[in-house]
N, C-alpha and C. Protein backbone atom coordinates (compact mmCIF):
# COMPACT_ATOMS: atom_id res chain seq x y z
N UNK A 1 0.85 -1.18 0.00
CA UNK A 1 0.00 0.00 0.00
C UNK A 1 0.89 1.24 0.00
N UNK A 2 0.50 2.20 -1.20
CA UNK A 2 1.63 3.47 -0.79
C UNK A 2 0.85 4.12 0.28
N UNK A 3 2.26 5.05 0.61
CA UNK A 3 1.90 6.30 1.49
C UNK A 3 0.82 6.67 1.54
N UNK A 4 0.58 7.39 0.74
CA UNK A 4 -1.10 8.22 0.68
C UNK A 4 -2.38 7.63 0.89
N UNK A 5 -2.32 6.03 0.69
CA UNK A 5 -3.10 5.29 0.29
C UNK A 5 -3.21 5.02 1.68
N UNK A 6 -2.74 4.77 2.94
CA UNK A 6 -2.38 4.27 4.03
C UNK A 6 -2.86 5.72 4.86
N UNK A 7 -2.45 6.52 4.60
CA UNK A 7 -2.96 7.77 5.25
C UNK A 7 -4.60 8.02 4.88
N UNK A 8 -4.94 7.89 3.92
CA UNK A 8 -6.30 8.12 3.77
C UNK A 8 -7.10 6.95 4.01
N UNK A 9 -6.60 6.06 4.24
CA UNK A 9 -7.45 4.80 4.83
C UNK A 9 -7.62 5.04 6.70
N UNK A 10 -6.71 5.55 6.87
CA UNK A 10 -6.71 6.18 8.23
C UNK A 10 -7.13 7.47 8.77
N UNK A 11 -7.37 8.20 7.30
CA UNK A 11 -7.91 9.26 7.76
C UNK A 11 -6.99 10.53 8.45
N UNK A 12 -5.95 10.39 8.21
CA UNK A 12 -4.61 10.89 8.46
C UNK A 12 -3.75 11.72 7.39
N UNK A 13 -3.42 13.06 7.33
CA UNK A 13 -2.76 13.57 5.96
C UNK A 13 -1.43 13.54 6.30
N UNK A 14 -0.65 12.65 5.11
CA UNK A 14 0.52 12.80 5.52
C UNK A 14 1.05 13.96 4.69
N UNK A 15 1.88 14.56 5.54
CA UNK A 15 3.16 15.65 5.13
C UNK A 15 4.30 15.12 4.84
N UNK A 16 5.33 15.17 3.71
CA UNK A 16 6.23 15.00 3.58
C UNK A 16 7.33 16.40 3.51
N UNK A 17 7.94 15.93 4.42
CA UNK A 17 9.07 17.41 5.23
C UNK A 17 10.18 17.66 4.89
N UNK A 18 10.52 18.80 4.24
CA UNK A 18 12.32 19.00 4.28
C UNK A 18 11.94 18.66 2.55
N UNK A 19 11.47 18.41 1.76
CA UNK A 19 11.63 18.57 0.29
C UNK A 19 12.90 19.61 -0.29
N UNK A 20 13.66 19.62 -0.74
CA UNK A 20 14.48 20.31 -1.24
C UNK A 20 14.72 20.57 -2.79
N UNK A 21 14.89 18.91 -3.10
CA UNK A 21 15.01 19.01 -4.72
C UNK A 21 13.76 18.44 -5.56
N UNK A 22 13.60 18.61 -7.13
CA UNK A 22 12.49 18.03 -7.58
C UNK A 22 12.50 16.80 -7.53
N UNK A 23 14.17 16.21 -7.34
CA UNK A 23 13.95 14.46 -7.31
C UNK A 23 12.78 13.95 -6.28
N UNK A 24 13.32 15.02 -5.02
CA UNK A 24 12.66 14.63 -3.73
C UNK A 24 11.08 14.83 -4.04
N UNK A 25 10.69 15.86 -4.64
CA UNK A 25 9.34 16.04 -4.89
C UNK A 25 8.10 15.03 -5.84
N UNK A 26 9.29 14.68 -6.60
CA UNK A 26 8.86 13.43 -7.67
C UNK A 26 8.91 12.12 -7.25
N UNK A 27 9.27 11.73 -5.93
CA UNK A 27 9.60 10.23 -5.10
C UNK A 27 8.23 10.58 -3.97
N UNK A 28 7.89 11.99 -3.29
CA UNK A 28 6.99 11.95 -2.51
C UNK A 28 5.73 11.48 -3.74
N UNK A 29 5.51 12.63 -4.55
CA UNK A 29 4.30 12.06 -5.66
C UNK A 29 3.90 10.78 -5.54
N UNK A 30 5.13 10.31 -6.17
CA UNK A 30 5.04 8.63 -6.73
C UNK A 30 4.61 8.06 -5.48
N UNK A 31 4.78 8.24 -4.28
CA UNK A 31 4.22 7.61 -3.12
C UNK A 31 2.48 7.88 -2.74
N UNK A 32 2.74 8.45 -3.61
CA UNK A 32 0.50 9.01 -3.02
C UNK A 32 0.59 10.18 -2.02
N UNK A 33 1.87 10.83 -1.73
CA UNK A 33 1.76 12.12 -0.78
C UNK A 33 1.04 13.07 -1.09
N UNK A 34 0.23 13.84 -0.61
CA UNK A 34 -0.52 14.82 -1.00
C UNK A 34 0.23 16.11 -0.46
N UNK A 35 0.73 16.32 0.34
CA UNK A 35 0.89 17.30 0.66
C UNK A 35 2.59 17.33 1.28
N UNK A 36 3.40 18.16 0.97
CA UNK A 36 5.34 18.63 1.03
C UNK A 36 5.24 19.92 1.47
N UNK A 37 6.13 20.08 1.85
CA UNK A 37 7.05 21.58 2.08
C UNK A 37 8.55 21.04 2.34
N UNK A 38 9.16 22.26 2.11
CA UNK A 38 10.51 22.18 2.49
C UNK A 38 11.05 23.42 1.32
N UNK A 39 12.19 23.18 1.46
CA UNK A 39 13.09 24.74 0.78
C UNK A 39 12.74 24.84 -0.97
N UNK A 40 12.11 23.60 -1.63
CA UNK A 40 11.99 23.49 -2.65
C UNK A 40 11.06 24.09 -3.33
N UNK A 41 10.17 24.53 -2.07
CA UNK A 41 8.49 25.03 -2.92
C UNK A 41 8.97 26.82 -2.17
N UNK A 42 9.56 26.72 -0.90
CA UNK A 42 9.72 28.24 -0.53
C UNK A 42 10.79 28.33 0.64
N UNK A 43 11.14 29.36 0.74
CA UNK A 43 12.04 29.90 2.28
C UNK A 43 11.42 29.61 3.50
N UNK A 44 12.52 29.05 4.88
CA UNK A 44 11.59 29.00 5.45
C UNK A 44 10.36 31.01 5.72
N UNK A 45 9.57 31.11 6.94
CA UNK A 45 8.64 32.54 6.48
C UNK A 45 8.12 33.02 7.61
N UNK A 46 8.14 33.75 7.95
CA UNK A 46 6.88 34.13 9.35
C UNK A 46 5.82 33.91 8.88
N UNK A 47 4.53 33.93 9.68
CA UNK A 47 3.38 33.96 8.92
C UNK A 47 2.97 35.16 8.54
N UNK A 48 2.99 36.07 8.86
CA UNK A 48 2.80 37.03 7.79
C UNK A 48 3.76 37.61 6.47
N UNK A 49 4.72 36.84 6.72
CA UNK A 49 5.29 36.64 5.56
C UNK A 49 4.65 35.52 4.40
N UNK A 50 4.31 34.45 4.82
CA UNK A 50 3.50 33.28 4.34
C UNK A 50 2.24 33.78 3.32
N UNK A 51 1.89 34.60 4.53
CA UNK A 51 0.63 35.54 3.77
C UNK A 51 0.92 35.64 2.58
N UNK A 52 1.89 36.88 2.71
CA UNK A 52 1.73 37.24 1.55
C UNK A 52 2.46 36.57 0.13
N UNK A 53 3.27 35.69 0.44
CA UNK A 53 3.80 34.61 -0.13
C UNK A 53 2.63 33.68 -0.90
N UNK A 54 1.38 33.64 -0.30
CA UNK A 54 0.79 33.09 -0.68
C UNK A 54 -0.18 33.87 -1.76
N UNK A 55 -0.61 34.78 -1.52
CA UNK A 55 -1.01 35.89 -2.28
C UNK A 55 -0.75 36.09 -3.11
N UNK A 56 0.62 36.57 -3.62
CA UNK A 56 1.26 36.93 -4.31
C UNK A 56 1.65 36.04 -5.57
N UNK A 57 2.14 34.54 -5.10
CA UNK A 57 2.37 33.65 -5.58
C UNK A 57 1.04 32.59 -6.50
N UNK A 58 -0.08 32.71 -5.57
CA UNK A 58 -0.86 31.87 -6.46
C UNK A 58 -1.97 32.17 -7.19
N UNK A 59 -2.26 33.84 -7.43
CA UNK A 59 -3.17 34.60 -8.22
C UNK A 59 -3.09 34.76 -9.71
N UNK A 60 -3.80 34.41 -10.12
CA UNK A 60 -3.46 34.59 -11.82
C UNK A 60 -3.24 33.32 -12.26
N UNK A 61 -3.13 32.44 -11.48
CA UNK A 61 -2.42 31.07 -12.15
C UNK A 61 -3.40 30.63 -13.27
N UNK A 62 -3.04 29.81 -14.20
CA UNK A 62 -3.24 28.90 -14.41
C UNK A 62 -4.01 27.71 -13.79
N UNK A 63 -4.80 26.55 -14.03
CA UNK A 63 -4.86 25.55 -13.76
C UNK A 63 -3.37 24.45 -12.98
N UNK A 64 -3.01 24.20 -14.38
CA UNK A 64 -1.50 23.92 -14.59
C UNK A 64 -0.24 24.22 -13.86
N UNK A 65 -0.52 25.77 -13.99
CA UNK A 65 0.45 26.51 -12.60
C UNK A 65 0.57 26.38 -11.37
N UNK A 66 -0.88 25.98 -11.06
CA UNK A 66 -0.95 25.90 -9.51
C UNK A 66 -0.90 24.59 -8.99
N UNK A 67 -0.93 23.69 -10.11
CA UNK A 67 -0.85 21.97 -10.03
C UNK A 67 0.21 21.70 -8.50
N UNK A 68 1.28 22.48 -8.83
CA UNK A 68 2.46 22.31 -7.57
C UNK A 68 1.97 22.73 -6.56
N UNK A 69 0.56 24.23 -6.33
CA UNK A 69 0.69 24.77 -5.06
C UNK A 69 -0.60 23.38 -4.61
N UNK A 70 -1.41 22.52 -5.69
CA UNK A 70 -2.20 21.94 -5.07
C UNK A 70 -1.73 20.35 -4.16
N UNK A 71 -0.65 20.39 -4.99
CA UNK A 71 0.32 18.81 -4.46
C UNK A 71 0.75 19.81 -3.06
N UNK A 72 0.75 20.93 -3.08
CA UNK A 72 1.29 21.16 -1.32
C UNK A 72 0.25 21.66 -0.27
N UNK A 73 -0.84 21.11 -0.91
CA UNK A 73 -1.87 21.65 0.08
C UNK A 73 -2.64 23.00 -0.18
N UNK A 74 -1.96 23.71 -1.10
CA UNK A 74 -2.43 25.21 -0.58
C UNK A 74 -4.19 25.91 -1.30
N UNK A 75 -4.20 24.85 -2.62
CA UNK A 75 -5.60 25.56 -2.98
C UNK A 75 -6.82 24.81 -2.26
């Protein structure tokens, strides 16, 4: 059973932490992870830095564009 598959049978979201490179981002995928962070998607941020990080970053997108902010949780 992958990752994701095991978490949602439990009802549990797993996070996968510390992501850095796309390898790393493309091995969580392939596992059924729904949701990453780490230095690869952003810096660490205060939260009102986050804010506006988030703001800023996911307006206007695309479908397509935001495909990455939806693999991290954010739409």
């Amino acid at each position: 059973m992958r990752l994701g598959a095991l978490g949602k049978e439990l009802r549990i979201p797993i996070v996968a932490e510390g992501v850095e490179t796309s390898e790393q981002a493309q091995q969580v995928r392939s596992l059924g992870v729904r949701y990453a962070q780490g230095w690869f998607y952003a810096r660490a941020m205060t939260g009102d830095d986050c804010g506006w990080w988030l703001s800023n970053n996911l307006k206007g997108r695309t479908h397509e564009e935001a495909a990455a902010s939806d693999f991290m949780g954010l739409t």
